[in-house]
Protein backbone atom coordinates (compact mmCIF):
# COMPACT_ATOMS: atom_id res chain seq x y z
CA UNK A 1 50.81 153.23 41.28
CA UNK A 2 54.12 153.39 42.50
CA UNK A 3 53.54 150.04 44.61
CA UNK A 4 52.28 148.61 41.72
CA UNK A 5 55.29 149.32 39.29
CA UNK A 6 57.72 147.86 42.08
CA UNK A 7 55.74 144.49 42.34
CA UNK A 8 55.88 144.65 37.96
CA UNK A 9 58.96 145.13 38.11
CA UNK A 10 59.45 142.24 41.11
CA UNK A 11 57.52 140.10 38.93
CA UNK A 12 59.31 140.47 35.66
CA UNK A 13 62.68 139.20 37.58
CA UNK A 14 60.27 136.11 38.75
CA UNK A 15 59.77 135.63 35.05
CA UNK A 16 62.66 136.10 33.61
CA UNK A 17 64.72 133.74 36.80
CA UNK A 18 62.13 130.96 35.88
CA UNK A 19 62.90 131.32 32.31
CA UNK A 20 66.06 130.58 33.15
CA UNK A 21 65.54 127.67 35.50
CA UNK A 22 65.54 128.73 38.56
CA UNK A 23 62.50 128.11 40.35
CA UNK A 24 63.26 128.20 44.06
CA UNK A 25 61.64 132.03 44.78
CA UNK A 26 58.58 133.90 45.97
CA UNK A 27 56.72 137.03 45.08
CA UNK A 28 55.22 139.05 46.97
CA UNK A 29 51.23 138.91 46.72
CA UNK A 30 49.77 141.09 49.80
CA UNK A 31 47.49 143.08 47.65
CA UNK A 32 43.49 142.74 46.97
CA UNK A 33 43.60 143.55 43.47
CA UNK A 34 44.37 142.11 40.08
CA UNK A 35 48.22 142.73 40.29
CA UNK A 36 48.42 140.97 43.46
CA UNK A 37 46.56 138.20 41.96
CA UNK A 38 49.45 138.14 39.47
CA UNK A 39 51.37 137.48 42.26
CA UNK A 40 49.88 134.72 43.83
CA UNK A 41 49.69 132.79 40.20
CA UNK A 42 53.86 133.34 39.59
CA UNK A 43 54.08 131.79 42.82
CA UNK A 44 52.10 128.95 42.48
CA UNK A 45 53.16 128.75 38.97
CA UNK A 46 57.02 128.01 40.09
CA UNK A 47 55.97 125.60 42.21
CA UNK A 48 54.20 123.66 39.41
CA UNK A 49 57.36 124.16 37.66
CA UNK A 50 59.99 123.06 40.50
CA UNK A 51 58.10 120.04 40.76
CA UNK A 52 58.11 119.45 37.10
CA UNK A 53 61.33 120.39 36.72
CA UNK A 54 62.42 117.67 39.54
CA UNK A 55 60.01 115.61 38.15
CA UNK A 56 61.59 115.49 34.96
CA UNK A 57 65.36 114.79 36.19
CA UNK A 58 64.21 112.08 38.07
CA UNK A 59 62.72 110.51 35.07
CA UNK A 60 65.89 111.63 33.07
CA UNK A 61 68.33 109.62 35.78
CA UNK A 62 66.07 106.86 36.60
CA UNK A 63 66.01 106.56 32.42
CA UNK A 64 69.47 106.17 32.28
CA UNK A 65 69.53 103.69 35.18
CA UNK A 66 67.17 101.21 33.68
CA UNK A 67 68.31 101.52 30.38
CA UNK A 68 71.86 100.39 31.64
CA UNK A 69 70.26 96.92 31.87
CA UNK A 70 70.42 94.16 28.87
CA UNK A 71 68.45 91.44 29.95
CA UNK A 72 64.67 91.58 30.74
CA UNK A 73 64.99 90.89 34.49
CA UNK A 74 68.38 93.04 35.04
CA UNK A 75 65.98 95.79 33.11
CA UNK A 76 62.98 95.47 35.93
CA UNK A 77 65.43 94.76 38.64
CA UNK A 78 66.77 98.01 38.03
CA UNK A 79 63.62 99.64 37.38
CA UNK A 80 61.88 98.13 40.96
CA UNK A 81 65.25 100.24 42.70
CA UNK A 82 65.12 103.55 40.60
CA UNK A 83 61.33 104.21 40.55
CA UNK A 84 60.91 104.69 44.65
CA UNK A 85 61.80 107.79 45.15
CA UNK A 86 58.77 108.86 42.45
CA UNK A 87 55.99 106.19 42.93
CA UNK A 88 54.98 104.42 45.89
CA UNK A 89 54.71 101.11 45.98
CA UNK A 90 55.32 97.56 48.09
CA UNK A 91 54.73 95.58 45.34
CA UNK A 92 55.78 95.72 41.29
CA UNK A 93 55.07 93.46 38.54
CA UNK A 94 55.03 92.94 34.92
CA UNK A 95 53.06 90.51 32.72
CA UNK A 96 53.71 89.80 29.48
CA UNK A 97 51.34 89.04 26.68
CA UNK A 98 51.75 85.77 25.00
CA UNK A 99 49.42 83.81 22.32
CA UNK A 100 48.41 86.40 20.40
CA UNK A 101 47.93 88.45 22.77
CA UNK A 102 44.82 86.43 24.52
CA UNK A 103 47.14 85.64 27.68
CA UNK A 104 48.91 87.35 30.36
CA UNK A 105 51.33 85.68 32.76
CA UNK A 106 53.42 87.20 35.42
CA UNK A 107 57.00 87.08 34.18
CA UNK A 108 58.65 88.70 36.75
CA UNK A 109 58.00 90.74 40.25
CA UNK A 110 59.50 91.86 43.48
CA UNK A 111 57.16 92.82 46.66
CA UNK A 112 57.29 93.60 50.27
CA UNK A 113 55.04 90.93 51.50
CA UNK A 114 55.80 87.82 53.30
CA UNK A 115 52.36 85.65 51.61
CA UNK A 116 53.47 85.75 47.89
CA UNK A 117 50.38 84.94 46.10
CA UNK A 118 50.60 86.03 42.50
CA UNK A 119 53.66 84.23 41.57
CA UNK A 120 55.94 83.95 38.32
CA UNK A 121 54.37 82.01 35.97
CA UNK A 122 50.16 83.03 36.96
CA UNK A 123 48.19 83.57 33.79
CA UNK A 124 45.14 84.97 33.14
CA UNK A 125 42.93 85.50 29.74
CA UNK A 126 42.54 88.98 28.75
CA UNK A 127 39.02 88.08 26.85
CA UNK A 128 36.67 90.05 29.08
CA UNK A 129 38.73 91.15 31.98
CA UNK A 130 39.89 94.96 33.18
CA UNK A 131 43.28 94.64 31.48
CA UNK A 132 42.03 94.61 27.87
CA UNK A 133 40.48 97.64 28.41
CA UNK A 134 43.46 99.14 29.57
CA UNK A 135 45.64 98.09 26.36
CA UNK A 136 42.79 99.14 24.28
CA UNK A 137 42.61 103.06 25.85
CA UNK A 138 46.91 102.69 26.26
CA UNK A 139 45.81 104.79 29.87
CA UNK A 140 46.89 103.78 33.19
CA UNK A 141 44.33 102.54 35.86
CA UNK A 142 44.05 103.17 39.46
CA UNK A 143 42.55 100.97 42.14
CA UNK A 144 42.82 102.91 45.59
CA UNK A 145 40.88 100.42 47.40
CA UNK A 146 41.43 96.76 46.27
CA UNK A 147 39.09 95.73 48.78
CA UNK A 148 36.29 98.08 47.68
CA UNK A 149 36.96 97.03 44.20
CA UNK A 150 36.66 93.35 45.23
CA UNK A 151 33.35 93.80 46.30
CA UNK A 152 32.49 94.89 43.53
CA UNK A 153 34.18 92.27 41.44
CA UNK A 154 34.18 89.56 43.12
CA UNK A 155 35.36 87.20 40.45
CA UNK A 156 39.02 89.45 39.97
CA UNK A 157 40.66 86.38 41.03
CA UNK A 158 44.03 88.34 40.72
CA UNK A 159 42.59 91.11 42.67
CA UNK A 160 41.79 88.59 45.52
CA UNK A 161 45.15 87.49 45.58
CA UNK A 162 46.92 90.86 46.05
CA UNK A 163 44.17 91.80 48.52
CA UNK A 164 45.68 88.62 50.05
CA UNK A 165 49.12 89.54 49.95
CA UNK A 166 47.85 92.28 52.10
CA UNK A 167 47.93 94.90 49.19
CA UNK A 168 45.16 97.63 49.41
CA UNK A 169 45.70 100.16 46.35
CA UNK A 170 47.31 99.57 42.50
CA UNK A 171 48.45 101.47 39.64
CA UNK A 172 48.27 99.43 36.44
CA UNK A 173 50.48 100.69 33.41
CA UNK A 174 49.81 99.18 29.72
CA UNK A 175 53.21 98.73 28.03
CA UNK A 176 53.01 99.31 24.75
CA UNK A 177 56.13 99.38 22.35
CA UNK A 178 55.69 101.65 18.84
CA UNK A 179 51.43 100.83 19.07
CA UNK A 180 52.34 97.02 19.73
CA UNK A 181 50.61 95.68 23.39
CA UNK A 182 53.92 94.01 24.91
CA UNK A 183 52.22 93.60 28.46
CA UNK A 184 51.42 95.53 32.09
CA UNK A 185 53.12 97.04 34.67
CA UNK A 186 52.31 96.67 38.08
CA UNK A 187 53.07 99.23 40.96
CA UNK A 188 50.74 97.90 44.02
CA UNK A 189 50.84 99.50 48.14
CA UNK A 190 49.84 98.26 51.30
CA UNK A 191 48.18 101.69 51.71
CA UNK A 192 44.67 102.84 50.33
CA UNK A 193 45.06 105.84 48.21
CA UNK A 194 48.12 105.41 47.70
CA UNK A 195 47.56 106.72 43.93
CA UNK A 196 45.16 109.53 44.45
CA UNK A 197 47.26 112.46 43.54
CA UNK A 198 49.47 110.97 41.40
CA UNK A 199 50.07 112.65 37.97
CA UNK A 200 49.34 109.94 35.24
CA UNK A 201 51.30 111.33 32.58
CA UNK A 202 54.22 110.36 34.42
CA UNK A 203 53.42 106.59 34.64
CA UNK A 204 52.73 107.10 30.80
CA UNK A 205 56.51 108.12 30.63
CA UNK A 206 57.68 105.64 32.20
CA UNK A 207 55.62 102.75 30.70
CA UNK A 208 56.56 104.05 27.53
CA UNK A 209 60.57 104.08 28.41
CA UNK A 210 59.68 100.09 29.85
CA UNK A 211 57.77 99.27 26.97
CA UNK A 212 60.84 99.84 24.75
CA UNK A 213 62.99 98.58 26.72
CA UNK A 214 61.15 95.35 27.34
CA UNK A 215 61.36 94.59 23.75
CA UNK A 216 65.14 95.94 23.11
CA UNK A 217 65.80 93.37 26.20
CA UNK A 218 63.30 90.46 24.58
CA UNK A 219 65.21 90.60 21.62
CA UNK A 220 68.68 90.80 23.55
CA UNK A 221 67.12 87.69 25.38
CA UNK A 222 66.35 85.66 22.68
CA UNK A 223 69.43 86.26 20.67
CA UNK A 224 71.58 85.76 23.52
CA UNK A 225 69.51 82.17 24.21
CA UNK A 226 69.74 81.26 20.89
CA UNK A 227 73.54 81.54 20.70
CA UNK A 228 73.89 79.80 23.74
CA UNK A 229 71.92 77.27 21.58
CA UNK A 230 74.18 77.28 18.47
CA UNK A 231 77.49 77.14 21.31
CA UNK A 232 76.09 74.19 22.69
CA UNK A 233 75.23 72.51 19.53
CA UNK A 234 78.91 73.18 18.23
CA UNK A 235 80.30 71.65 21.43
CA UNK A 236 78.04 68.80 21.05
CA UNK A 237 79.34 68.34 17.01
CA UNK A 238 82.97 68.86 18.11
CA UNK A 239 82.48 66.36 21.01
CA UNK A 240 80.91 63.96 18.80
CA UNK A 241 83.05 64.57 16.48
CA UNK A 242 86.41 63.68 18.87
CA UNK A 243 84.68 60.87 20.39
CA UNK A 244 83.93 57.36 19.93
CA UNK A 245 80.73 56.78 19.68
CA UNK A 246 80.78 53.28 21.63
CA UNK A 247 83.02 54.12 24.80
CA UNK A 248 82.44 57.48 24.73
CA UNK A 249 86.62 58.10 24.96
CA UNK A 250 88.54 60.01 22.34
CA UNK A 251 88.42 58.26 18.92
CA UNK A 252 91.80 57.54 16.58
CA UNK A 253 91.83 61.01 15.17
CA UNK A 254 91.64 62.53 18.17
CA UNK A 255 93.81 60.69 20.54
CA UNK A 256 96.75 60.92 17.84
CA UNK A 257 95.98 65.07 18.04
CA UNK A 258 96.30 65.20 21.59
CA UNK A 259 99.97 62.69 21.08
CA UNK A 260 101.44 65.48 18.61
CA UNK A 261 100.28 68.37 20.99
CA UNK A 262 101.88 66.53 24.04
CA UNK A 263 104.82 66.09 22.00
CA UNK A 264 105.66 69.35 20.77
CA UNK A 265 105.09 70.51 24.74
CA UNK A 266 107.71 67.79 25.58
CA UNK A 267 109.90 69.47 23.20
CA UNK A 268 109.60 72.68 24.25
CA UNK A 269 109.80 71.85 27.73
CA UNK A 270 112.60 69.30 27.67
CA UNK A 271 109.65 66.42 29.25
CA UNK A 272 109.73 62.79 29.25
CA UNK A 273 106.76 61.69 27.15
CA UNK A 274 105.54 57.75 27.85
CA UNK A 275 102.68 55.99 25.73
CA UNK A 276 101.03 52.73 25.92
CA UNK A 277 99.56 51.06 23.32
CA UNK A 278 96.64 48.38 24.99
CA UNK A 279 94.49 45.32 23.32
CA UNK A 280 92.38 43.66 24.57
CA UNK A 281 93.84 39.38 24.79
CA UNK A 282 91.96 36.55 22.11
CA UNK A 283 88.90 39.52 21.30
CA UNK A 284 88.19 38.06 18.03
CA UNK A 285 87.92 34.89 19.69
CA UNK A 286 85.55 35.86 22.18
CA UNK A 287 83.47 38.31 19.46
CA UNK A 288 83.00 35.04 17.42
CA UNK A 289 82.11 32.80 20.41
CA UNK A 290 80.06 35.35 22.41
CA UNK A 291 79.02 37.47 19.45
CA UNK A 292 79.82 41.47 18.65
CA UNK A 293 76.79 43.00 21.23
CA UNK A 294 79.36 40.94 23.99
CA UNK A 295 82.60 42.56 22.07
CA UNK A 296 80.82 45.85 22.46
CA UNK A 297 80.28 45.23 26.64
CA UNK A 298 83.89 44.16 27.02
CA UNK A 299 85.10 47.45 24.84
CA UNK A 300 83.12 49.84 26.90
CA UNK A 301 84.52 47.96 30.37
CA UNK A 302 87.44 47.94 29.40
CA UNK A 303 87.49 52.20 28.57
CA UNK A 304 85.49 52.63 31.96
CA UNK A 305 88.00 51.24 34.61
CA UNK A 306 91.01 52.42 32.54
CA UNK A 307 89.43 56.04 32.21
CA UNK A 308 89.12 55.63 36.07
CA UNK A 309 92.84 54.33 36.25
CA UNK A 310 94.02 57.05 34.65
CA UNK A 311 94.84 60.84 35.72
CA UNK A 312 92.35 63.43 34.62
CA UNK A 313 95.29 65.24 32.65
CA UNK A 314 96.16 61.80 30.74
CA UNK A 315 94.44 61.43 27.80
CA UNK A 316 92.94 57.56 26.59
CA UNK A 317 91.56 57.01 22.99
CA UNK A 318 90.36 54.00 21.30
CA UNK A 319 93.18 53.79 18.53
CA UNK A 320 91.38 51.21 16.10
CA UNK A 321 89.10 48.07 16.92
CA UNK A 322 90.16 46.51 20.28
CA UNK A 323 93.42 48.50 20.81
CA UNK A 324 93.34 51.65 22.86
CA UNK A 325 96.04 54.38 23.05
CA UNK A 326 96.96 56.38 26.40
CA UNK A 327 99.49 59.35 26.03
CA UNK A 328 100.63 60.06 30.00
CA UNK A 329 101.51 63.86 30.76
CA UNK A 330 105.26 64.39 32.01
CA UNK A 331 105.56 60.75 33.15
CA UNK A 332 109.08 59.18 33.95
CA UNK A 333 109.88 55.80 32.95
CA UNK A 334 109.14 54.54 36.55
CA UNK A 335 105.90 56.20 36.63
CA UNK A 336 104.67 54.57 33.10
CA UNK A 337 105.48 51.21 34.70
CA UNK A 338 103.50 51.51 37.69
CA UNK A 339 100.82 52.85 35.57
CA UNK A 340 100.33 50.17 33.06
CA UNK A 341 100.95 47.47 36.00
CA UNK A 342 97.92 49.29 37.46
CA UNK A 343 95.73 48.84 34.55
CA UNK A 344 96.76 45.50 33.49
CA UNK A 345 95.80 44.49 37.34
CA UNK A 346 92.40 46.57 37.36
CA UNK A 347 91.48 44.99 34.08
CA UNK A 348 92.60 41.19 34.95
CA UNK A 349 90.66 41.19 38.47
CA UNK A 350 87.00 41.96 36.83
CA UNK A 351 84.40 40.15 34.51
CA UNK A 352 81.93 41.59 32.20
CA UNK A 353 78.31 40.66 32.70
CA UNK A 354 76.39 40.15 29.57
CA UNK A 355 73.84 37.25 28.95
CA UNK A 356 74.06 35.52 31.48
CA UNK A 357 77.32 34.75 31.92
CA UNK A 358 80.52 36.61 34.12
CA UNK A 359 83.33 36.91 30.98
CA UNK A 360 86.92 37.36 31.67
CA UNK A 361 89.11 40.07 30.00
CA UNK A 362 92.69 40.42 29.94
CA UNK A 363 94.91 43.30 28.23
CA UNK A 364 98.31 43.81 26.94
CA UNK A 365 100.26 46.84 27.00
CA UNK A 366 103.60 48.07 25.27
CA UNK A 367 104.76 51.26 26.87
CA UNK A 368 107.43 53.69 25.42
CA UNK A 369 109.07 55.98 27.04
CA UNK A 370 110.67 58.88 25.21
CA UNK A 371 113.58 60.89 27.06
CA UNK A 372 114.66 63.03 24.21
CA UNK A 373 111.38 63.69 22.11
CA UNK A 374 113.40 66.60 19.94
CA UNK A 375 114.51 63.32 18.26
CA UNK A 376 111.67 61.60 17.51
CA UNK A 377 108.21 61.74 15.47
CA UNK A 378 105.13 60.14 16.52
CA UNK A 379 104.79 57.37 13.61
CA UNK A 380 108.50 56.29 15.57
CA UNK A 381 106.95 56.48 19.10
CA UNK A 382 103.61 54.32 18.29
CA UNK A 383 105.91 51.92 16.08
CA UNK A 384 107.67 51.20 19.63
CA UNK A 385 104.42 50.81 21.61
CA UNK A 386 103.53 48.62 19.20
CA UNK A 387 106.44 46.48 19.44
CA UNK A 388 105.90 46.19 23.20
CA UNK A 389 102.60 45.06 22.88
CA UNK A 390 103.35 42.28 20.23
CA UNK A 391 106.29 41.35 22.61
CA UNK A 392 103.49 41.45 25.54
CA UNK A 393 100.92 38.88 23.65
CA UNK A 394 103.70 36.55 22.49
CA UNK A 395 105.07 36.01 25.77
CA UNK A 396 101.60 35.16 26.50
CA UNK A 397 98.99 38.18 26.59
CA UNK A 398 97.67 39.44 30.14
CA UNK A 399 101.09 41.42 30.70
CA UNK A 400 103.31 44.75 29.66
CA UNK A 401 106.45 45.33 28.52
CA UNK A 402 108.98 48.42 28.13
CA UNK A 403 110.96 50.09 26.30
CA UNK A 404 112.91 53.35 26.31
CA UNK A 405 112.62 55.35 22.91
């Protein structure tokens, strides 16, 4: 009796250290009777509850891991790293269910192999094949010999194709997301059995965090896609909106924005600022004898090359009918010369194709140069473009001339 009240009293500390967390210990249980029994059953019983207790803050940090992720594949990506040290696989996949939920196709999946044969983007019905049952009992299923099973089933097409990829056992978990089927994960090994003494109800934790989190992630997805969509559809209004719709370069409104803003820089940082003011020589004449599709060619030939003339920092803009406007960046009186020589040459060497015939264009230009732009507004600086260019076509088109502001 006295044995017996020491091992009570040995295991009442066992109870009350487990009760408290602590797992790690053993009882003695040397004794052939019902006490000793006890003590066999604390043992095995902390055990059970070490591995549980592990079990659980695993789950708890691979949670927190996978949950980091915001989109769909950063969420598997990060699952396929965290869940190793707790399932064993070569191989993990997830399908998602599409059409009403009649499809399933492989949206994503990582494996060992070298012979990929179920690939992103495979599809497969669910009418009449293992997976609906498996979203239709929400329990996970487990294959420990894919080649047994094939036998068996010999039209599992998919089931061919990971015995291909030289997989031999699979654990299939239904994800489902507050009762709604979102789709399957896959864990798959090269090794038979490699799910026998597995404890299901932790696959049905984790298939239930993934579930969720597919979803949260789907939703994150398609919000984030369809802002991208609503970005690109403002850049494409504001684009259209800038530009001309025939030469594709900045239209009147625009091209005077971009003079004031280049202005005001050269104010602040005490710049030169040079314009030229371009149109293209006798274009009514040539609209009426070639007719407007013709005036349209010559237009967008004549933007082209003097887009390609031009630095990318320069800024070109079709000011109104046949005239263009080009506002040059920090450009010194010399520079601006050299740079409307260069377009009046690139435009005077080349002819315009268009029905049949090779057309000649020439351009004038009327550059102004502004020193001191503190002094001066815009409606001064195009006034003395302009006068350039008149002076150009009177002394008889195909030329530029100058002037300081």
């Amino acid at each position: 009796m006295i044995e017996h009240g020491k091992f009570v009293s040995e295991y009442q500390d066992a109870v009350r250290s487990m009760r408290e967390g602590k797992f790690d210990l053993s009882v003695s249980a040397d004794l052939g009777d019902e006490v000793g029994k006890l003590g066999f059953d604390l043992n095995n019983l902390a055990r059970e509850l070490e591995r549980k207790f592990n079990e659980a803050n695993k789950l708890h940090e691979i949670s927190e891991e996978v949950t980091a992720g915001i989109f769909l594949d950063d969420v598997l990506n990060r699952a396929y790293a965290s869940f190793r040290p707790v399932i064993p696989y070569n191989r993990m996949g997830c399908a998602l269910l599409s059409d009403e939920n009649k499809i399933a196709t492989a949206y994503w999946g990582r494996t060992d192999a070298s012979n990929v044969r179920i690939k992103i983007g495979y599809s497969a019905p669910m009418a009449g094949s293992s997976l609906q049952a498996i979203i239709e009992t929400g329990q996970p299923r487990i294959l420990n010999d894919l080649e047994v099973y094939l036998e068996e089933h010999p039209d599992s097409f998919s089931t061919r194709l990971l015995v291909d990829e030289g997989m031999r056992s699979n654990l299939t978990c239904p994800l489902i997301a507050q009762g709604k089927p979102v789709g399957f994960l896959f864990f798959t090994s090269m090794k038979k059995n490699a799910y026998q003494n597995i404890h299901q109800d932790v696959f049905l934790q984790i298939a239930g965090q993934i579930s969720i989190l597919v979803e949260k992630s789907r939703l994150y997805q398609q919000l984030y896609e369809l802002n991208q969509k609503l970005i690109a559809a403002q850049y494409e209004l504001k684009h259209r909106a800038m530009h001309d719709s025939l030469t594709g370069i900045y239209n009147h409104g625009a091209i005077v924005e971009h003079l004031e803003a280049q202005l005001a820089r050269s104010r602040r940082n005490k710049q030169t600022l040079s314009i030229i003011m371009i149109d293209v020589d006798n274009f009514k004449q040539f609209n009426d004898t070639y007719g407007h599709l013709a005036g349209d060619a010559m237009l967008k030939f004549v933007a082209a090359r003097m887009k390609e003339c031009l630095r990318e920092y320069d800024y070109i803009g079709r000011y109104g009918g046949e005239e263009f406007l080009v506002v040059l960046s920090d450009v010194d009186y010399e520079t601006a010369v050299k740079t409307a020589e260069r377009l009046n040459l690139v435009i005077g060497g080349e002819t315009v194709a268009f029905g049949g015939n090779l057309l000649a264009a020439t351009i004038s230009l009327g550059v102004a140069v502004v020193e001191n732009s503190s002094i001066h507004n815009i409606d001064e600086i195009i006034m003395g473009a302009d006068r350039e260019l008149y002076k150009a076509k009177s002394n008889g088109r195909n030329r530029f001339e100058v002037c300081r502001i």
